[in-house]
N, C-alpha and C. Protein backbone atom coordinates (compact mmCIF):
# COMPACT_ATOMS: atom_id res chain seq x y z
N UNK A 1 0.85 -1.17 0.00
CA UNK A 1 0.00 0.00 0.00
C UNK A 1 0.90 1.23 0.00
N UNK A 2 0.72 1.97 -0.92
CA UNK A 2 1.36 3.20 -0.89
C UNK A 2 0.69 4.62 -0.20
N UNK A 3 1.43 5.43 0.79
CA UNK A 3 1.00 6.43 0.80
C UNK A 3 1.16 7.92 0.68
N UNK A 4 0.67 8.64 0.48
CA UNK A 4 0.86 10.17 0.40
C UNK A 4 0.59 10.96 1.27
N UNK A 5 1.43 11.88 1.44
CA UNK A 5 1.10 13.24 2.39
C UNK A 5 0.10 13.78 2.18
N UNK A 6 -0.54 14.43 2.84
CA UNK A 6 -1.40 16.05 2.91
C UNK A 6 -1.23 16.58 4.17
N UNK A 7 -1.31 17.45 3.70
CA UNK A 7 -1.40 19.05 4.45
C UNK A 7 -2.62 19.54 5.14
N UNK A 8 -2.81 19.39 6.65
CA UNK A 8 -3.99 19.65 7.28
C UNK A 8 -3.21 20.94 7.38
N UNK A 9 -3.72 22.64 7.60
CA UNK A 9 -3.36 23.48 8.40
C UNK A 9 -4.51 24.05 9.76
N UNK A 10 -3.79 24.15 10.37
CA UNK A 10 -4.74 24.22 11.45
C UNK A 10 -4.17 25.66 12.60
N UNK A 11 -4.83 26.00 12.96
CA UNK A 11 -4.74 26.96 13.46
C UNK A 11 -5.62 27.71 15.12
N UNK A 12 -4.69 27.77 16.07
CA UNK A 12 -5.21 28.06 17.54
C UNK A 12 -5.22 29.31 17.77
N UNK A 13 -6.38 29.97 18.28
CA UNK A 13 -6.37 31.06 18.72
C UNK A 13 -7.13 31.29 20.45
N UNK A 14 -6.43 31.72 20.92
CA UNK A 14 -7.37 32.27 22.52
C UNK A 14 -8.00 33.44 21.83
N UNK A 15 -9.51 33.70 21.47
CA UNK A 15 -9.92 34.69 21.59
C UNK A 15 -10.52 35.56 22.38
N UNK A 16 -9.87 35.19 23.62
CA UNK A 16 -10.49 36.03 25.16
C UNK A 16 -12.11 36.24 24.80
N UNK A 17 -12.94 35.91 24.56
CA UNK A 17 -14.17 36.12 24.22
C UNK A 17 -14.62 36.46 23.24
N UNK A 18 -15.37 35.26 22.19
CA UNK A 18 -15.66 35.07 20.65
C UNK A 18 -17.20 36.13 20.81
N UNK A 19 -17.43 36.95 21.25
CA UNK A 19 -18.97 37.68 21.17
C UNK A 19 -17.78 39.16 20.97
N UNK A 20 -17.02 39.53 21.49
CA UNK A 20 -16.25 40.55 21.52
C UNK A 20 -15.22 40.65 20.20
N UNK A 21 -14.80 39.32 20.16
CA UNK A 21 -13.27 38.85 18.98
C UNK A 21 -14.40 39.29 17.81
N UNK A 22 -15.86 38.86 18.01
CA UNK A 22 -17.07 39.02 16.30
C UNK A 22 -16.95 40.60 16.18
N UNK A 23 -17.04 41.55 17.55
CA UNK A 23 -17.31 42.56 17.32
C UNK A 23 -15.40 43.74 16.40
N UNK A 24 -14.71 42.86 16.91
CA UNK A 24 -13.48 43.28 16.41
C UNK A 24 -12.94 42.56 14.88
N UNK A 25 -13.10 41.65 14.12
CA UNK A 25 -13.78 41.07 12.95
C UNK A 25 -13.10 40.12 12.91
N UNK A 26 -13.65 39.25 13.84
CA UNK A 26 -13.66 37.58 13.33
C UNK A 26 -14.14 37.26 12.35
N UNK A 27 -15.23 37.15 11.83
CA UNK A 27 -16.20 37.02 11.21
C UNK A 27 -15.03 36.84 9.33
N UNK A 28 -14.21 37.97 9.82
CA UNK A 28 -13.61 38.94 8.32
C UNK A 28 -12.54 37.88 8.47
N UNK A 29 -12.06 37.91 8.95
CA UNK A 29 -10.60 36.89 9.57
C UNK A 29 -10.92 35.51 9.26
N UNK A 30 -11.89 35.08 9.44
CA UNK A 30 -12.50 33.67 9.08
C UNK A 30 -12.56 33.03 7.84
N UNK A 31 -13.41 34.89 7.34
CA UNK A 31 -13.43 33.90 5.21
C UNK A 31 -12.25 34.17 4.87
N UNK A 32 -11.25 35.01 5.65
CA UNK A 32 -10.24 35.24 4.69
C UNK A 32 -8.53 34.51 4.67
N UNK A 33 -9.43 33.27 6.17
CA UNK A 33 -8.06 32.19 6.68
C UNK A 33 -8.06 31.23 5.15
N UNK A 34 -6.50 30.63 5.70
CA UNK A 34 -6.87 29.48 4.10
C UNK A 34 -6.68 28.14 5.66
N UNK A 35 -6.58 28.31 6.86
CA UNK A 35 -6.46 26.87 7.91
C UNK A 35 -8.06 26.08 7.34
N UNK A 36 -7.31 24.60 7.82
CA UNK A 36 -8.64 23.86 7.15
C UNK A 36 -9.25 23.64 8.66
N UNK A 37 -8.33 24.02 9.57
CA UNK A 37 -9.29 23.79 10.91
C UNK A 37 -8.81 24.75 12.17
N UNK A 38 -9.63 25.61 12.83
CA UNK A 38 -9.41 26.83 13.63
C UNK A 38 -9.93 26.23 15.19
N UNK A 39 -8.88 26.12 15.75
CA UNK A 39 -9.53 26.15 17.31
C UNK A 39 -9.09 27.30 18.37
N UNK A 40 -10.33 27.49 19.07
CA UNK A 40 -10.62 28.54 19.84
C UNK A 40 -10.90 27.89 21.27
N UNK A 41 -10.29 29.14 22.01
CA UNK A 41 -10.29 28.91 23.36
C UNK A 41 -10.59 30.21 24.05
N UNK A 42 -11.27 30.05 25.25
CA UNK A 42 -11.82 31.22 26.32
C UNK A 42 -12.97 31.78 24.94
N UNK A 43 -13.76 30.92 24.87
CA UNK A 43 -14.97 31.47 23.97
C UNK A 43 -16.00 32.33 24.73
N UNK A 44 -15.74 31.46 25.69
CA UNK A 44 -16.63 32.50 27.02
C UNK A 44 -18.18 32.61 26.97
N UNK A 45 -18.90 31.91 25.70
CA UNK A 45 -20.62 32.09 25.39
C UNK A 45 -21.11 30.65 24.54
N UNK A 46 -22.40 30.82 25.52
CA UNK A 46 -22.73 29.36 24.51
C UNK A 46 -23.32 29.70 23.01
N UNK A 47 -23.40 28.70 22.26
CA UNK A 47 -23.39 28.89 20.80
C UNK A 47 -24.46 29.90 20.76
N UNK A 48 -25.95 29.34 21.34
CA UNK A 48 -27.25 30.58 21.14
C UNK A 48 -26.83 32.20 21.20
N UNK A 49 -25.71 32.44 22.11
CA UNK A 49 -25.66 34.00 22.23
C UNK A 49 -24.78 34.37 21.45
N UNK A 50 -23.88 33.69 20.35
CA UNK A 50 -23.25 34.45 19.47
C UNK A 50 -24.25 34.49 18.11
N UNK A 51 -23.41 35.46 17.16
CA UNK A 51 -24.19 35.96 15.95
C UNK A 51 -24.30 34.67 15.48
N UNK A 52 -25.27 34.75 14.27
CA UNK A 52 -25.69 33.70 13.37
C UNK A 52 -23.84 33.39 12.67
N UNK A 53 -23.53 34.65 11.81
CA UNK A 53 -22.30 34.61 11.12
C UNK A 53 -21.02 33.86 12.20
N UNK A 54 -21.21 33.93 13.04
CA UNK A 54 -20.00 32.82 14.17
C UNK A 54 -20.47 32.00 14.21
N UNK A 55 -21.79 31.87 14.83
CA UNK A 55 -22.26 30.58 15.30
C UNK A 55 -22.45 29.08 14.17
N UNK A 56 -22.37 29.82 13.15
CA UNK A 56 -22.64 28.68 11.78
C UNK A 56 -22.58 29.26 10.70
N UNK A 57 -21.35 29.83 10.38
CA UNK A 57 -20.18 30.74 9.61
C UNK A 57 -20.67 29.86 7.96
N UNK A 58 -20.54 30.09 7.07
CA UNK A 58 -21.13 29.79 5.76
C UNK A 58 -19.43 29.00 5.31
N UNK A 59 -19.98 27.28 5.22
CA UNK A 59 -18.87 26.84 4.44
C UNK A 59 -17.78 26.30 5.51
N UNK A 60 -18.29 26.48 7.00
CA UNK A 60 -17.39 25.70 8.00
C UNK A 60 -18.34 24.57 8.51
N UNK A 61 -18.32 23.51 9.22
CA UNK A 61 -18.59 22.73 10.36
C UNK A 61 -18.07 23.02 11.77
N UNK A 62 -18.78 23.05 12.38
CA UNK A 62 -18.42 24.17 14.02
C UNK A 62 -18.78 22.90 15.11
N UNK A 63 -18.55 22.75 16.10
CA UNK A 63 -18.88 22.41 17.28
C UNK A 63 -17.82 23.23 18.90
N UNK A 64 -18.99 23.72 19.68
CA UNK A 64 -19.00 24.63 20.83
C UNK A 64 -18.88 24.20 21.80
N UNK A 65 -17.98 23.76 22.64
CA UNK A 65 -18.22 23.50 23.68
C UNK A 65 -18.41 24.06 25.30
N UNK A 66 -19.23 25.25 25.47
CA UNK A 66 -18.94 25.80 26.61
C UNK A 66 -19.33 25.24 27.75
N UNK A 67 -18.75 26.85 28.99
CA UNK A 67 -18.56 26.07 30.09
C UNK A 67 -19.93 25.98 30.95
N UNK A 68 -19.89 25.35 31.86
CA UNK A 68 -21.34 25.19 32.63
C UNK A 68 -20.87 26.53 33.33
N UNK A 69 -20.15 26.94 33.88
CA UNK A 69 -20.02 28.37 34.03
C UNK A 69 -20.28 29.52 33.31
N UNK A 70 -21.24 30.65 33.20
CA UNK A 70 -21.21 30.94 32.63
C UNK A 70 -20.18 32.02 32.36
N UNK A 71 -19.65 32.64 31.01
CA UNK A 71 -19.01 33.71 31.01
C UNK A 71 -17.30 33.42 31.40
N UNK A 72 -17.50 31.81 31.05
CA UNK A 72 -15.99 31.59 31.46
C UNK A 72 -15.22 30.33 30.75
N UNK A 73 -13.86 29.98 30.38
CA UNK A 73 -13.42 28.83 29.55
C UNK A 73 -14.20 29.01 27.96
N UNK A 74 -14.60 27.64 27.35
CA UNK A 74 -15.15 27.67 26.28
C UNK A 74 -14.41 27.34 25.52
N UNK A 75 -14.72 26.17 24.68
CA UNK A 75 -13.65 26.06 23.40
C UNK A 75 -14.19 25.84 22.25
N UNK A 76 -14.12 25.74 20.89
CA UNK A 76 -14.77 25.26 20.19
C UNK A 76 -13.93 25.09 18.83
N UNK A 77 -14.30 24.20 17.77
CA UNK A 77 -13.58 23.72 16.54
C UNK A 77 -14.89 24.09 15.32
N UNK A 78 -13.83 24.90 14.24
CA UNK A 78 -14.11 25.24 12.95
C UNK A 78 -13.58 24.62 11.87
N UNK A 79 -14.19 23.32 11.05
CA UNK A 79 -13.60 22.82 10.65
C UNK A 79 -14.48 22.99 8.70
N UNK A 80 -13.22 23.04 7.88
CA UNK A 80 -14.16 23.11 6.81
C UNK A 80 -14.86 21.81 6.06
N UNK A 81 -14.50 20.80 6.72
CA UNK A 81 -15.08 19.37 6.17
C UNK A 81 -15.53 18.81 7.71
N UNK A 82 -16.93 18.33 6.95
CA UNK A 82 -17.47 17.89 8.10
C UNK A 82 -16.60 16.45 9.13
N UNK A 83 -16.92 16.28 10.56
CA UNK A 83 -16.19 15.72 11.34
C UNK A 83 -17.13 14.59 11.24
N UNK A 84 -16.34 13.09 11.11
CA UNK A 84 -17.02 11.84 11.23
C UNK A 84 -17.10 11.63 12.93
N UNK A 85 -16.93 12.27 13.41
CA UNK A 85 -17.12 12.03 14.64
C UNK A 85 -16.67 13.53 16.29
N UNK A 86 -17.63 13.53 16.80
CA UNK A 86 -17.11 14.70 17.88
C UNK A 86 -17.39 14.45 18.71
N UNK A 87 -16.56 15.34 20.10
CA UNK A 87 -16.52 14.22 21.41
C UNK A 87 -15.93 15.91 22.27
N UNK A 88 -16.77 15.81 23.51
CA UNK A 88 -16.61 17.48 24.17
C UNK A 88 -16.70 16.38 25.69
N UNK A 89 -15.26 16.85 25.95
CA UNK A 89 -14.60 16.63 27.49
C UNK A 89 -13.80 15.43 26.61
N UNK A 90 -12.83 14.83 28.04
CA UNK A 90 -12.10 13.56 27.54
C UNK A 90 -12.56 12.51 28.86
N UNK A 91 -13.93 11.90 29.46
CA UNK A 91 -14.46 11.28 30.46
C UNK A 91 -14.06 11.58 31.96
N UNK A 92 -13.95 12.95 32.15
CA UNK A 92 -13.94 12.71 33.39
C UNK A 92 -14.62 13.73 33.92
N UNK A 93 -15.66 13.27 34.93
CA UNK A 93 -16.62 14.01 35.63
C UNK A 93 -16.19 15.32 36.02
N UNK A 94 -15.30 15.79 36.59
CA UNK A 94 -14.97 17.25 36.53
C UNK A 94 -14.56 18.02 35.83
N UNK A 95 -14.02 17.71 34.48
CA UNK A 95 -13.64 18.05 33.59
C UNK A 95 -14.39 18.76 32.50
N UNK A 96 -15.50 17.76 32.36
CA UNK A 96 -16.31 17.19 30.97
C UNK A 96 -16.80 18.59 30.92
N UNK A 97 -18.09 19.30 31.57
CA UNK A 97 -18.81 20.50 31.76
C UNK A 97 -17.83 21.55 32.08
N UNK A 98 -16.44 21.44 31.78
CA UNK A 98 -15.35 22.84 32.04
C UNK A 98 -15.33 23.73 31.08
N UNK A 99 -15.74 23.46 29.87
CA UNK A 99 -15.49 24.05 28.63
C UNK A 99 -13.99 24.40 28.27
N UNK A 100 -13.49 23.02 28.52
CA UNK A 100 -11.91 22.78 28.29
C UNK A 100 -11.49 22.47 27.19
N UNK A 101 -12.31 21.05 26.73
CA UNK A 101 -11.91 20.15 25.42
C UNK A 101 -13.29 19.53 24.83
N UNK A 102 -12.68 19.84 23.69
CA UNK A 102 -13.44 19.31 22.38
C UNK A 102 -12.68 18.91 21.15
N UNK A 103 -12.83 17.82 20.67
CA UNK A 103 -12.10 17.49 19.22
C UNK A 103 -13.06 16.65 18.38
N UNK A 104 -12.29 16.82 17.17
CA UNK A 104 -13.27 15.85 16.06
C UNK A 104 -12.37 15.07 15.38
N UNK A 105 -13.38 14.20 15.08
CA UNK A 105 -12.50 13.12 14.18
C UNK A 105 -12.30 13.77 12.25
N UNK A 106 -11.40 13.52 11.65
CA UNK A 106 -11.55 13.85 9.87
C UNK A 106 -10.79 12.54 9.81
N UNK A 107 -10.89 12.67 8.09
CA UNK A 107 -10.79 11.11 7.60
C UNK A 107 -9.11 11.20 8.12
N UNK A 108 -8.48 10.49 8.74
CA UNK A 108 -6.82 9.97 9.01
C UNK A 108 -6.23 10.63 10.24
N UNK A 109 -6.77 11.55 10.98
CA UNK A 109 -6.65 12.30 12.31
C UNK A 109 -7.44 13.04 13.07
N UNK A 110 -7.24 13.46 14.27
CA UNK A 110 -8.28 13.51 15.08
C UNK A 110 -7.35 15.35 15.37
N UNK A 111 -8.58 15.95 15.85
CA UNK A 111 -7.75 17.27 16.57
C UNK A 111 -8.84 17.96 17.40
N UNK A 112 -7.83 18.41 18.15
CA UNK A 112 -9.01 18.87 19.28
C UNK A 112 -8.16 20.23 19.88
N UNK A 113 -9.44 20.93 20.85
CA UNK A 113 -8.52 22.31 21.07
C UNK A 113 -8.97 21.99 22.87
N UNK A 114 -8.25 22.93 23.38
CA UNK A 114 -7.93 22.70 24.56
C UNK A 114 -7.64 23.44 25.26
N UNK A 115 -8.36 23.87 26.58
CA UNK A 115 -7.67 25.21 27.13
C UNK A 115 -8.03 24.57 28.72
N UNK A 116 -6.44 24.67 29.33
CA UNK A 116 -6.11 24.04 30.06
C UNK A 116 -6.16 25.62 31.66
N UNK A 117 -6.04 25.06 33.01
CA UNK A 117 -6.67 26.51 33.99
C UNK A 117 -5.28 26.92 33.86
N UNK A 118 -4.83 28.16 34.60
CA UNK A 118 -3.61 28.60 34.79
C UNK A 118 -3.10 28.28 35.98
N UNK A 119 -3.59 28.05 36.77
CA UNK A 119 -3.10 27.38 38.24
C UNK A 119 -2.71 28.74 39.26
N UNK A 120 -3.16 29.92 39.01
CA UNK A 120 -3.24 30.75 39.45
C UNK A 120 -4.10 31.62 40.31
N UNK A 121 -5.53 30.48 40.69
CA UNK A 121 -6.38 31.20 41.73
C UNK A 121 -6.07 30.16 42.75
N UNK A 122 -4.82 29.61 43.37
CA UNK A 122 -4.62 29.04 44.33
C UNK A 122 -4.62 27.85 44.45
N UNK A 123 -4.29 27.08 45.36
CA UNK A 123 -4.28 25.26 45.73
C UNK A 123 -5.06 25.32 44.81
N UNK A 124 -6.36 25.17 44.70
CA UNK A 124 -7.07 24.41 44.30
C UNK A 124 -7.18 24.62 43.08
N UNK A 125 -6.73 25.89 42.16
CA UNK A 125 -6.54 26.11 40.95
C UNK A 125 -5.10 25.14 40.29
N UNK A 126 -4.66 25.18 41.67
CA UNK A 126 -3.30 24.41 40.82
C UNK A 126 -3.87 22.70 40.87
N UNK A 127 -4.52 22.08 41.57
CA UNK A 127 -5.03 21.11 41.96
C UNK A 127 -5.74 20.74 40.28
N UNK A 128 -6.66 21.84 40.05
CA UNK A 128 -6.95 21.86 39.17
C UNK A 128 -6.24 21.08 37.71
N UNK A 129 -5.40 22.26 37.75
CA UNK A 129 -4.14 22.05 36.76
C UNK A 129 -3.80 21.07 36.51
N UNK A 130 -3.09 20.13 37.73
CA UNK A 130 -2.89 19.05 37.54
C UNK A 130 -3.55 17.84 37.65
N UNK A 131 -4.49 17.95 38.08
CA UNK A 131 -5.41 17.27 37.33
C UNK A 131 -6.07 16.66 35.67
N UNK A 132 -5.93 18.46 34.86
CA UNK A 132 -6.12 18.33 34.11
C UNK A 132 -4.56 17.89 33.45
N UNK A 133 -3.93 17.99 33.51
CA UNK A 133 -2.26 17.61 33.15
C UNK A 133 -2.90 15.73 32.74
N UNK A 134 -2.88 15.25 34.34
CA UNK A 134 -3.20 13.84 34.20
C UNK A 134 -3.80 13.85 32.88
N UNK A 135 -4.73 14.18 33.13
CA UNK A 135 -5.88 13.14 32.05
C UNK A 135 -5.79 13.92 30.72
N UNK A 136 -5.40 15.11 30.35
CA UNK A 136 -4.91 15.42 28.80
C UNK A 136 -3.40 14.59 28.60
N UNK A 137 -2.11 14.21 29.50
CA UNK A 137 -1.55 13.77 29.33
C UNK A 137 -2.13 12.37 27.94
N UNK A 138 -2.81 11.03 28.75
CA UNK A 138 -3.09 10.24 28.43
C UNK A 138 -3.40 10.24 26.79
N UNK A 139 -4.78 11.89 26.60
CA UNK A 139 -4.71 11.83 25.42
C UNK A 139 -3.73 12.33 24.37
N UNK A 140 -2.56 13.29 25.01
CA UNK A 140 -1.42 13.27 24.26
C UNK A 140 -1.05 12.01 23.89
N UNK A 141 -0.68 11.20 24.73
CA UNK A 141 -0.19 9.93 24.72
C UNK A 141 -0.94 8.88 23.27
N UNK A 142 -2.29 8.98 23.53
CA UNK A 142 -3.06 8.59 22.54
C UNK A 142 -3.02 9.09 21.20
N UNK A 143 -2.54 9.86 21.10
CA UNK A 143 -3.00 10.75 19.64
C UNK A 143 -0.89 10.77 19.09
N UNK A 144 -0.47 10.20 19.82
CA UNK A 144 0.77 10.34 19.28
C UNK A 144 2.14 11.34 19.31
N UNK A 145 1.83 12.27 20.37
CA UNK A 145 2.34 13.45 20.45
C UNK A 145 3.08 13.38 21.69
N UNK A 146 2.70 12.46 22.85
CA UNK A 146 3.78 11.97 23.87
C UNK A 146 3.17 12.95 24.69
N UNK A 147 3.69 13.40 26.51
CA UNK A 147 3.18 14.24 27.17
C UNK A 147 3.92 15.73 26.87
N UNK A 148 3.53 16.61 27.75
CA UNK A 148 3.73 18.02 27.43
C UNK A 148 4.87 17.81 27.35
N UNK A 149 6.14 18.79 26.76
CA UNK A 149 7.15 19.34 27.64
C UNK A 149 7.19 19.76 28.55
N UNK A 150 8.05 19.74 29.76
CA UNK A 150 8.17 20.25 30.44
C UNK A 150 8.03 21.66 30.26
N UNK A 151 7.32 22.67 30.77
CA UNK A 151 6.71 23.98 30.95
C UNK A 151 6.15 24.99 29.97
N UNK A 152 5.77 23.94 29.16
CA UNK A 152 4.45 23.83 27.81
C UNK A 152 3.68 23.89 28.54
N UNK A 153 2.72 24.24 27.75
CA UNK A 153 1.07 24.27 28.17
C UNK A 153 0.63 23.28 27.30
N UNK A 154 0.91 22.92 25.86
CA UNK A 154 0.18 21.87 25.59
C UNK A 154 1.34 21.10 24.55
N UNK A 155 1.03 19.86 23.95
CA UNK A 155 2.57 19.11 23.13
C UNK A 155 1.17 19.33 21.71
N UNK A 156 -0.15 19.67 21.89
CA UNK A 156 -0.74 19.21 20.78
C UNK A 156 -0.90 20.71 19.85
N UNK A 157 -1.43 21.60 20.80
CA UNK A 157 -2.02 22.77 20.29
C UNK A 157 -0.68 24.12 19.57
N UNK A 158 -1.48 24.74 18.87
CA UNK A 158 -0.45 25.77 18.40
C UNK A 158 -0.76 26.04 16.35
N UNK A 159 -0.30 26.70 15.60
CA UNK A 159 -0.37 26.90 14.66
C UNK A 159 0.25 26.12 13.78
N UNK A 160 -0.41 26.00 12.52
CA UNK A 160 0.93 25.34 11.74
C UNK A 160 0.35 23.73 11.08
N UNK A 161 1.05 23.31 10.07
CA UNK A 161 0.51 22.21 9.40
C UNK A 161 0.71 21.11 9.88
N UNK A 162 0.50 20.19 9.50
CA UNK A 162 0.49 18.48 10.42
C UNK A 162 0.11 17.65 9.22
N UNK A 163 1.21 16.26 8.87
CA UNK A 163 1.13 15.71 8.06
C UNK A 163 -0.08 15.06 8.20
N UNK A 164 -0.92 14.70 7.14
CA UNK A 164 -1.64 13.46 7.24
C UNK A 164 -1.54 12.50 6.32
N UNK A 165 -1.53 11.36 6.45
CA UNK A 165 -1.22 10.04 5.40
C UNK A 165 -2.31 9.76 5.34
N UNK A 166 -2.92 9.05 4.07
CA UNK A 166 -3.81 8.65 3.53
C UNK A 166 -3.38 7.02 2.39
N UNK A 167 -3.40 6.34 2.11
CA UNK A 167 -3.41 5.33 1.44
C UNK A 167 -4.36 6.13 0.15
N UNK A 168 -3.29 5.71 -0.96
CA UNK A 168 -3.27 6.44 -2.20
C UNK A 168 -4.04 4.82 -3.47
């Protein structure tokens, strides 16, 4: 079996709050990316309260995952081919409703965006942290990318292309 490369580009952004990032021109920034897949973090609103033009952008596949908090975390994936499969949290009861993680499956790889706490409102923020360390570790581990570096925030997320193989 022979195979060939392609070129996923993909692209992470924190937009400190996607109702605010629309009012500064996401919207414009969007038709005019060539990434075949955009993930966002600190979305901060569930899908109903953003515009129509974010919420189900003409010519993307979207899934939102916010937080049960409101007005806080939030992540979500813009993808221009639809996802055979999507999955918001990675199973674990404190996690799942954080509006941390969400990824989708496309045909030969999986990607997901991720916004991990800062460990900065104390014990229990750092508690937090590592917590979430654990159990995104695993899915580093899973997806092929190994655990963080040491004083990374993530081994998966960031800008930039990623091979994918396909059987030709």
């Amino acid at each position: 079996m022979s195979y060939r490369a392609l070129m996923l580009t993909v692209t992470s952004v924190n937009v400190n709050g996607l109702r605010a990032a629309a009012k500064k021109g996401f919207v414009e920034w969007l038709a005019g990316t060539s990434a075949d897949v955009i993930c966002l973090q600190e979305v901060r609103a569930e899908a109903k309260q953003l515009p129509e033009g974010v919420r189900e952008p003409e010519g993307w596949h979207v899934v939102h995952a916010p937080a049960a908090a409101k007005g806080r975390a939030g992540v979500s994936l813009y993808s221009r081919r639809a996802p055979e499969r999507t999955r918001i949290g990675f199973g674990s009861d404190e996690f799942d409703d954080s509006g941390r993680y969400v990824e989708i499956d496309l045909p030969g790889v999986t990607v997901a965006s991720l916004y991990l706490p800062s460990g900065r409102s104390g014990p229990s923020g750092r508690t937090r942290r590592s917590g979430s360390w654990t159990s995104s570790s695993s899915i580093s581990r899973s997806c092929g990318c190994g655990p963080p570096p040491r004083g990374a925030r993530s081994s998966c997320a960031g800008t930039g292309t990623s091979p994918m193989r396909r059987p030709t």
